[in-house]
PDB file of N, CA and C in Angstrom:
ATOM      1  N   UNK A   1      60.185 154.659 190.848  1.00  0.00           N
ATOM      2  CA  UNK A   1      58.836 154.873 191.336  1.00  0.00           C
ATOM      3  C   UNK A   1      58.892 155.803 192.549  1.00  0.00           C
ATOM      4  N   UNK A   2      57.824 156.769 192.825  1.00  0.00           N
ATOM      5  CA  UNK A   2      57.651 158.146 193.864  1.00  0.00           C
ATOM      6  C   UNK A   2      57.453 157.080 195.389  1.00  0.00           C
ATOM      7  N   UNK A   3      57.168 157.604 196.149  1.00  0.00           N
ATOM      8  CA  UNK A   3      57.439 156.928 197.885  1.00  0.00           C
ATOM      9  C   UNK A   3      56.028 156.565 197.604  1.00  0.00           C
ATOM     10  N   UNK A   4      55.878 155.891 198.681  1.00  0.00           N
ATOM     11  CA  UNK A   4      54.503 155.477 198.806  1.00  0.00           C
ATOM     12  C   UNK A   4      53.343 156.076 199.236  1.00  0.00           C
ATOM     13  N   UNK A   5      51.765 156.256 198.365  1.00  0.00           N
ATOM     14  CA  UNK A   5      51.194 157.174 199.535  1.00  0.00           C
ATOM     15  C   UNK A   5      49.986 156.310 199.575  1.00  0.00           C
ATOM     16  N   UNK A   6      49.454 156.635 201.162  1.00  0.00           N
ATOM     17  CA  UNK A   6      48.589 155.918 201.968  1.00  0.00           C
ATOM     18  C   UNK A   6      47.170 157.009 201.927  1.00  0.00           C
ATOM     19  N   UNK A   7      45.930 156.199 202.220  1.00  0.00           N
ATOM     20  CA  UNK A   7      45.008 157.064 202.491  1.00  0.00           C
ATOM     21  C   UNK A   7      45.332 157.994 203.891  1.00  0.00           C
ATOM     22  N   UNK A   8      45.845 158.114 204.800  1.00  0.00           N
ATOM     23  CA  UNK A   8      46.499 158.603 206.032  1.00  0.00           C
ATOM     24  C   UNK A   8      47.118 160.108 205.551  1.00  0.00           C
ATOM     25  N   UNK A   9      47.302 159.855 204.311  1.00  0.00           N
ATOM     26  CA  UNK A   9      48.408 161.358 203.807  1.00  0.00           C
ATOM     27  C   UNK A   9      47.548 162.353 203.588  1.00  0.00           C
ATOM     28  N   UNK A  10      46.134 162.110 203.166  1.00  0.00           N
ATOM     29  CA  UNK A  10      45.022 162.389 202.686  1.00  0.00           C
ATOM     30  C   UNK A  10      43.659 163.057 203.713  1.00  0.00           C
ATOM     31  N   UNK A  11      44.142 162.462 204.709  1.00  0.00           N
ATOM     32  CA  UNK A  11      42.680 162.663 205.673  1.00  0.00           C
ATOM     33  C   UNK A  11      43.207 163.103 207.106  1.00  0.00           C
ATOM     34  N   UNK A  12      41.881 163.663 207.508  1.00  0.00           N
ATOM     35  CA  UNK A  12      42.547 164.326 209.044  1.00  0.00           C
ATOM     36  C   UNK A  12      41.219 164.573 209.696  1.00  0.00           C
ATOM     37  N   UNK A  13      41.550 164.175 211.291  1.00  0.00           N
ATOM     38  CA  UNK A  13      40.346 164.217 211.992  1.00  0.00           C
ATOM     39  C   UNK A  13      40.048 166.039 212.225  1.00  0.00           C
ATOM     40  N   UNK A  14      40.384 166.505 211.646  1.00  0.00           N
ATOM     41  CA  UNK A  14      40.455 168.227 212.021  1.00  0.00           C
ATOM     42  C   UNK A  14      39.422 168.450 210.630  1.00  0.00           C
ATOM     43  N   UNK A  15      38.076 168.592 211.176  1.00  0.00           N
ATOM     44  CA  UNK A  15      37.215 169.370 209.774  1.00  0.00           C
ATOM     45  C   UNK A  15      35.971 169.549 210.577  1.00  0.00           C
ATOM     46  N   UNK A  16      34.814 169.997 209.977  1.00  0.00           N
ATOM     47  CA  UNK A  16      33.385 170.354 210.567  1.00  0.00           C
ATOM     48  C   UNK A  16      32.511 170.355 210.050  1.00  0.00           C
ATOM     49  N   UNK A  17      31.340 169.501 210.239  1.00  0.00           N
ATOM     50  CA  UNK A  17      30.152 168.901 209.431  1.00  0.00           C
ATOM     51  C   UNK A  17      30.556 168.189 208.274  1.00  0.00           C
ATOM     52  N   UNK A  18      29.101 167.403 208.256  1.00  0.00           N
ATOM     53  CA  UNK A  18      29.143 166.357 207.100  1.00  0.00           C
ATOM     54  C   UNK A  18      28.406 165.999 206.614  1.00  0.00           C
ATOM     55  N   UNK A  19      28.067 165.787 205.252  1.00  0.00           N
ATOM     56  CA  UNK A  19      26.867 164.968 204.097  1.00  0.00           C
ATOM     57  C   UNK A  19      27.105 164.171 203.782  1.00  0.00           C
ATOM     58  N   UNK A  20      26.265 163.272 203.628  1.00  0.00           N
ATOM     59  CA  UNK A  20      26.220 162.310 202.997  1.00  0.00           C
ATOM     60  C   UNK A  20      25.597 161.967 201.464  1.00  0.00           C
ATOM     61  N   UNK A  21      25.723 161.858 200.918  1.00  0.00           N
ATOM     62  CA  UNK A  21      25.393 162.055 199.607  1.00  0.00           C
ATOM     63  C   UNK A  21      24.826 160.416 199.367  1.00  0.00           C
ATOM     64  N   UNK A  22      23.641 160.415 198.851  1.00  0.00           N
ATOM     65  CA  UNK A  22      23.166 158.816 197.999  1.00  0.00           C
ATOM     66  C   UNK A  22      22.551 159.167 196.810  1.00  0.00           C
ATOM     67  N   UNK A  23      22.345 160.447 196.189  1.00  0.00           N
ATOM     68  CA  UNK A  23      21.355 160.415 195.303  1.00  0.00           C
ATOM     69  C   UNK A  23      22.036 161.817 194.691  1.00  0.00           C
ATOM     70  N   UNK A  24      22.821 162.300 194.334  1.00  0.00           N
ATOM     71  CA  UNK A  24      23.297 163.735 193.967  1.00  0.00           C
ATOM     72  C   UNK A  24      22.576 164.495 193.053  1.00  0.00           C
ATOM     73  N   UNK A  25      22.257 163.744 191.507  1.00  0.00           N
ATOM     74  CA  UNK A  25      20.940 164.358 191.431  1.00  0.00           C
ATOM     75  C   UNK A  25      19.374 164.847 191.990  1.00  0.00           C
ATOM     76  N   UNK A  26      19.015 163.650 192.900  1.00  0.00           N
ATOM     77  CA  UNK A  26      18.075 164.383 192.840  1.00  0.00           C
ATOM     78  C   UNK A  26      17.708 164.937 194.161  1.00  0.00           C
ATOM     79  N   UNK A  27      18.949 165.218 195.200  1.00  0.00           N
ATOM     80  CA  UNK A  27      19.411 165.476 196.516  1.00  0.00           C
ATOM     81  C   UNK A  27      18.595 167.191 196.558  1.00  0.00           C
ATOM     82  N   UNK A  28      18.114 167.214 197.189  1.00  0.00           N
ATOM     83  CA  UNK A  28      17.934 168.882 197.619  1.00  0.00           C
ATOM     84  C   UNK A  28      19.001 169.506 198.081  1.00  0.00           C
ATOM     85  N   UNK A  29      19.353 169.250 199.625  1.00  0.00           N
ATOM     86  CA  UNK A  29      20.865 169.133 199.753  1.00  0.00           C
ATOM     87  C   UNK A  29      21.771 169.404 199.191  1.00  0.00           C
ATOM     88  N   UNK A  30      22.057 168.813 198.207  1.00  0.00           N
ATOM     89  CA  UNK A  30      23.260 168.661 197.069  1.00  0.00           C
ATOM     90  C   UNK A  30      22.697 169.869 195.801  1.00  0.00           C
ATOM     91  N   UNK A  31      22.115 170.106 195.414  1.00  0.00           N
ATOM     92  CA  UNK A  31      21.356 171.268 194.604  1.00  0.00           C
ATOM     93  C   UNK A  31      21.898 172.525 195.492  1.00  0.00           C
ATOM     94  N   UNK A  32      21.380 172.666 196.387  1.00  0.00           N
ATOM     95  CA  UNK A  32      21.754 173.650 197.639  1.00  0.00           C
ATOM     96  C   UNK A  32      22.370 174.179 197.557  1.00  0.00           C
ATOM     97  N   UNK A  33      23.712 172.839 198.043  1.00  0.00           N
ATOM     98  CA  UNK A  33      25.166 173.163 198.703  1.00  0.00           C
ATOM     99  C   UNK A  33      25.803 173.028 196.650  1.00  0.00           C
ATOM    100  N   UNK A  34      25.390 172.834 195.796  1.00  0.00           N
ATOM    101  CA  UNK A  34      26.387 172.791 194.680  1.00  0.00           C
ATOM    102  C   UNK A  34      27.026 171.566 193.972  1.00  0.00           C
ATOM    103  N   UNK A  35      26.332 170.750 194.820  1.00  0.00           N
ATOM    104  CA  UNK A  35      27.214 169.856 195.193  1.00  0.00           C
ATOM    105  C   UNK A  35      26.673 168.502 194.228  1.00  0.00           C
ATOM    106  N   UNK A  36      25.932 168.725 192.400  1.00  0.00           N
ATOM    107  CA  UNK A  36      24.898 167.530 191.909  1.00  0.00           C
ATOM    108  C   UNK A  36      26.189 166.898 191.186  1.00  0.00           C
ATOM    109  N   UNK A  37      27.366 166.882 191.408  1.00  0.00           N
ATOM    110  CA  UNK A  37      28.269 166.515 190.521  1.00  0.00           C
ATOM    111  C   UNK A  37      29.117 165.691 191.104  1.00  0.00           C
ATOM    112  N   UNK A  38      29.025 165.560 192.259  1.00  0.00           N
ATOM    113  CA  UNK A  38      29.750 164.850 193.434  1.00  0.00           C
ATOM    114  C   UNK A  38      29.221 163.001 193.475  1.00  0.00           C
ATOM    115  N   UNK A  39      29.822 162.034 193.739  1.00  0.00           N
ATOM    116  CA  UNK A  39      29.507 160.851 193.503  1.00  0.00           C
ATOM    117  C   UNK A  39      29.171 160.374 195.027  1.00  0.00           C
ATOM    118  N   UNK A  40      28.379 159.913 195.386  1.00  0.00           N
ATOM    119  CA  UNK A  40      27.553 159.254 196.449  1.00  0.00           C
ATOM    120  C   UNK A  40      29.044 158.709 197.597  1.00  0.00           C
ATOM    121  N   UNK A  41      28.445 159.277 198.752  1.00  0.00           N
ATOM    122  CA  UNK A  41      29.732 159.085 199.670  1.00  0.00           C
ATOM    123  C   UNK A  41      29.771 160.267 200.783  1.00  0.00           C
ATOM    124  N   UNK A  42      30.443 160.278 201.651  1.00  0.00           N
ATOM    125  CA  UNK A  42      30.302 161.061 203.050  1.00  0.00           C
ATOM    126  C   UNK A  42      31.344 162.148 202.670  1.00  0.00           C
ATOM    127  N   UNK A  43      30.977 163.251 202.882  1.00  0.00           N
ATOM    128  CA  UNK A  43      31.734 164.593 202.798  1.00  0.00           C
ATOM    129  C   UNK A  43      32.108 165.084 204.139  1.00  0.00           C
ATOM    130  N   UNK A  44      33.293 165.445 204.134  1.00  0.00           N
ATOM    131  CA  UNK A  44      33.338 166.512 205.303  1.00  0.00           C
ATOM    132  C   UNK A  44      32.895 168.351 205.069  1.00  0.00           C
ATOM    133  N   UNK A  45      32.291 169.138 205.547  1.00  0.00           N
ATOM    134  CA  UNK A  45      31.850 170.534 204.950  1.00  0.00           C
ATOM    135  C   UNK A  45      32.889 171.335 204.421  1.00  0.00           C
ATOM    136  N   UNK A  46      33.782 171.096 205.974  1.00  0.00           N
ATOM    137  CA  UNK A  46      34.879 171.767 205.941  1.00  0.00           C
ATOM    138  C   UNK A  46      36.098 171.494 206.626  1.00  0.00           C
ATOM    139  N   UNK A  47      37.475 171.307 205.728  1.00  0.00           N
ATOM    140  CA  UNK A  47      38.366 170.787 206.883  1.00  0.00           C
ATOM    141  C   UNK A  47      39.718 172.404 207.534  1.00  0.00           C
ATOM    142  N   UNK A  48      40.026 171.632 208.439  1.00  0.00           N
ATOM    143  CA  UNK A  48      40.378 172.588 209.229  1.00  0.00           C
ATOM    144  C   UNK A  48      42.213 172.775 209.284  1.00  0.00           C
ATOM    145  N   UNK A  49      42.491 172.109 207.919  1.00  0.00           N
ATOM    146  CA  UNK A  49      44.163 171.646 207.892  1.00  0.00           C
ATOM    147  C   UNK A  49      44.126 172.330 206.124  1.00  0.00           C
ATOM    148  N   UNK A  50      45.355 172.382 206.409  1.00  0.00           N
ATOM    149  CA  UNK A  50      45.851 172.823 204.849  1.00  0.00           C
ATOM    150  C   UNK A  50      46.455 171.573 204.429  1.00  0.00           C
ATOM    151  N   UNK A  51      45.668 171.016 202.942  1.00  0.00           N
ATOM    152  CA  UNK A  51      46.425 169.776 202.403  1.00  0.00           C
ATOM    153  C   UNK A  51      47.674 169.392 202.324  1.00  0.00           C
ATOM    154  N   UNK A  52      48.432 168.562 201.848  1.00  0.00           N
ATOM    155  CA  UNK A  52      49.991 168.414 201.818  1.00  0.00           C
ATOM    156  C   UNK A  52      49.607 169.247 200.584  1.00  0.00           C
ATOM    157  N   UNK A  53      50.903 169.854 200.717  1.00  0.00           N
ATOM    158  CA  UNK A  53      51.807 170.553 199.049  1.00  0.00           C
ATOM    159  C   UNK A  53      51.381 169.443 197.991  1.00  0.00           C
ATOM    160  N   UNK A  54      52.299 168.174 198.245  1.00  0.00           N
ATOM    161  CA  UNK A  54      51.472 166.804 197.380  1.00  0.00           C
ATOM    162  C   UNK A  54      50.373 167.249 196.390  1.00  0.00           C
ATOM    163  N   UNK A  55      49.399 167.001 197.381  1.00  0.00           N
ATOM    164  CA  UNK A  55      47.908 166.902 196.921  1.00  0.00           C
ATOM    165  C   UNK A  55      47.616 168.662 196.461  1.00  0.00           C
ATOM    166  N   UNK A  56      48.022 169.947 197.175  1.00  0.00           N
ATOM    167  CA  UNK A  56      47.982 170.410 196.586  1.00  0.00           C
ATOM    168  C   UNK A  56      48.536 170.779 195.251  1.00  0.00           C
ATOM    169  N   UNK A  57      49.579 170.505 194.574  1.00  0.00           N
ATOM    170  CA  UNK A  57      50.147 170.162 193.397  1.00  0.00           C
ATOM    171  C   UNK A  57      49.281 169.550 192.831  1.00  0.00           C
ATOM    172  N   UNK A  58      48.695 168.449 192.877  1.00  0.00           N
ATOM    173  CA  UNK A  58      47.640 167.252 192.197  1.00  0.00           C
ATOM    174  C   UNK A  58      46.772 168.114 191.828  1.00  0.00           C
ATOM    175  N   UNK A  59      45.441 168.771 193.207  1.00  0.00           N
ATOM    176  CA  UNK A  59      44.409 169.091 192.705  1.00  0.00           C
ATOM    177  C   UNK A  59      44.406 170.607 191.456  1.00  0.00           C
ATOM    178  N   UNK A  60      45.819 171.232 191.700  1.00  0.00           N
ATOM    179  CA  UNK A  60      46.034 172.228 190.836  1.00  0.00           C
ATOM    180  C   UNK A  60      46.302 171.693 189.080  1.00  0.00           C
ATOM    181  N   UNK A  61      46.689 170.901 189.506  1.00  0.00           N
ATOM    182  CA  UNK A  61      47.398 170.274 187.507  1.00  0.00           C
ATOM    183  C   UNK A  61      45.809 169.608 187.283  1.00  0.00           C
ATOM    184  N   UNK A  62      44.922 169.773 187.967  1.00  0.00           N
ATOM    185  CA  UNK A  62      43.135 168.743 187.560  1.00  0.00           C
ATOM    186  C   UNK A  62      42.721 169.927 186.974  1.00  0.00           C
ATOM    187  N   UNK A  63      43.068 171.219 188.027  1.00  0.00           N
ATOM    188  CA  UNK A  63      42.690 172.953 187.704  1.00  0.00           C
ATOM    189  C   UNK A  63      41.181 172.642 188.186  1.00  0.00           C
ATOM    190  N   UNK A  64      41.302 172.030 189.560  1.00  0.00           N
ATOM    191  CA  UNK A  64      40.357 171.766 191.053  1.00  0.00           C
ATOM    192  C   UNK A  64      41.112 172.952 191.530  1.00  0.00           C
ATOM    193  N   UNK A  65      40.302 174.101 192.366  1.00  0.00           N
ATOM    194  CA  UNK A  65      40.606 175.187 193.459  1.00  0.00           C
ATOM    195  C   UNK A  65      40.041 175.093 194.342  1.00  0.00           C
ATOM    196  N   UNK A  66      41.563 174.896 195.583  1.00  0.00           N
ATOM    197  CA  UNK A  66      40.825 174.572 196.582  1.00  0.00           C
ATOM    198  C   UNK A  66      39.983 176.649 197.191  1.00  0.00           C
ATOM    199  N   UNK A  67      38.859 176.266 198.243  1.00  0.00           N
ATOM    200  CA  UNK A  67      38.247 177.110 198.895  1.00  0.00           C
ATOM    201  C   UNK A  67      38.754 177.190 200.187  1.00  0.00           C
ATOM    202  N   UNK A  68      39.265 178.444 200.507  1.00  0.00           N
ATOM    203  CA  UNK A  68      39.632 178.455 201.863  1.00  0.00           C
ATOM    204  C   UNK A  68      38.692 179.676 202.799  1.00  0.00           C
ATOM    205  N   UNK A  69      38.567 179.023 204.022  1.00  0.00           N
ATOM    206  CA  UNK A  69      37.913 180.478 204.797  1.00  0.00           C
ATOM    207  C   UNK A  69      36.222 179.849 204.708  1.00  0.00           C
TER     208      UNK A  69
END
């Protein structure tokens, strides 16, 4: 079995602005920003760290791209 991973590996106080999402359909907000596909829960806009390799590996094999800039 791979090492252990924690929500900690995942998150970082380094990002800027945030939504909250309760309603993604019928969110104005979320229409807006792109965002009607997203499941109800607090977003950060933008974070300010480059993911672990890890997770970047992960979100690439989903063929999720991350946005940078």
């Amino acid at each position: 079995m791979g090492p252990s991973i924690s929500f900690e590996d995942y998150t970082t106080p380094n990002f800027s602005g945030m939504i909250s999402i309760m309603d993604p359909k019928s969110s104005w907000a979320c229409k807006w920003l792109h965002l009607g596909k997203y499941v109800p829960g607090s977003y950060a806009m933008a974070v300010n760290d480059d993911p672990p390799d890890e997770l970047q590996d992960i979100l690439e094999n989903k063929g999720i791209k991350l946005r940078h800039g």
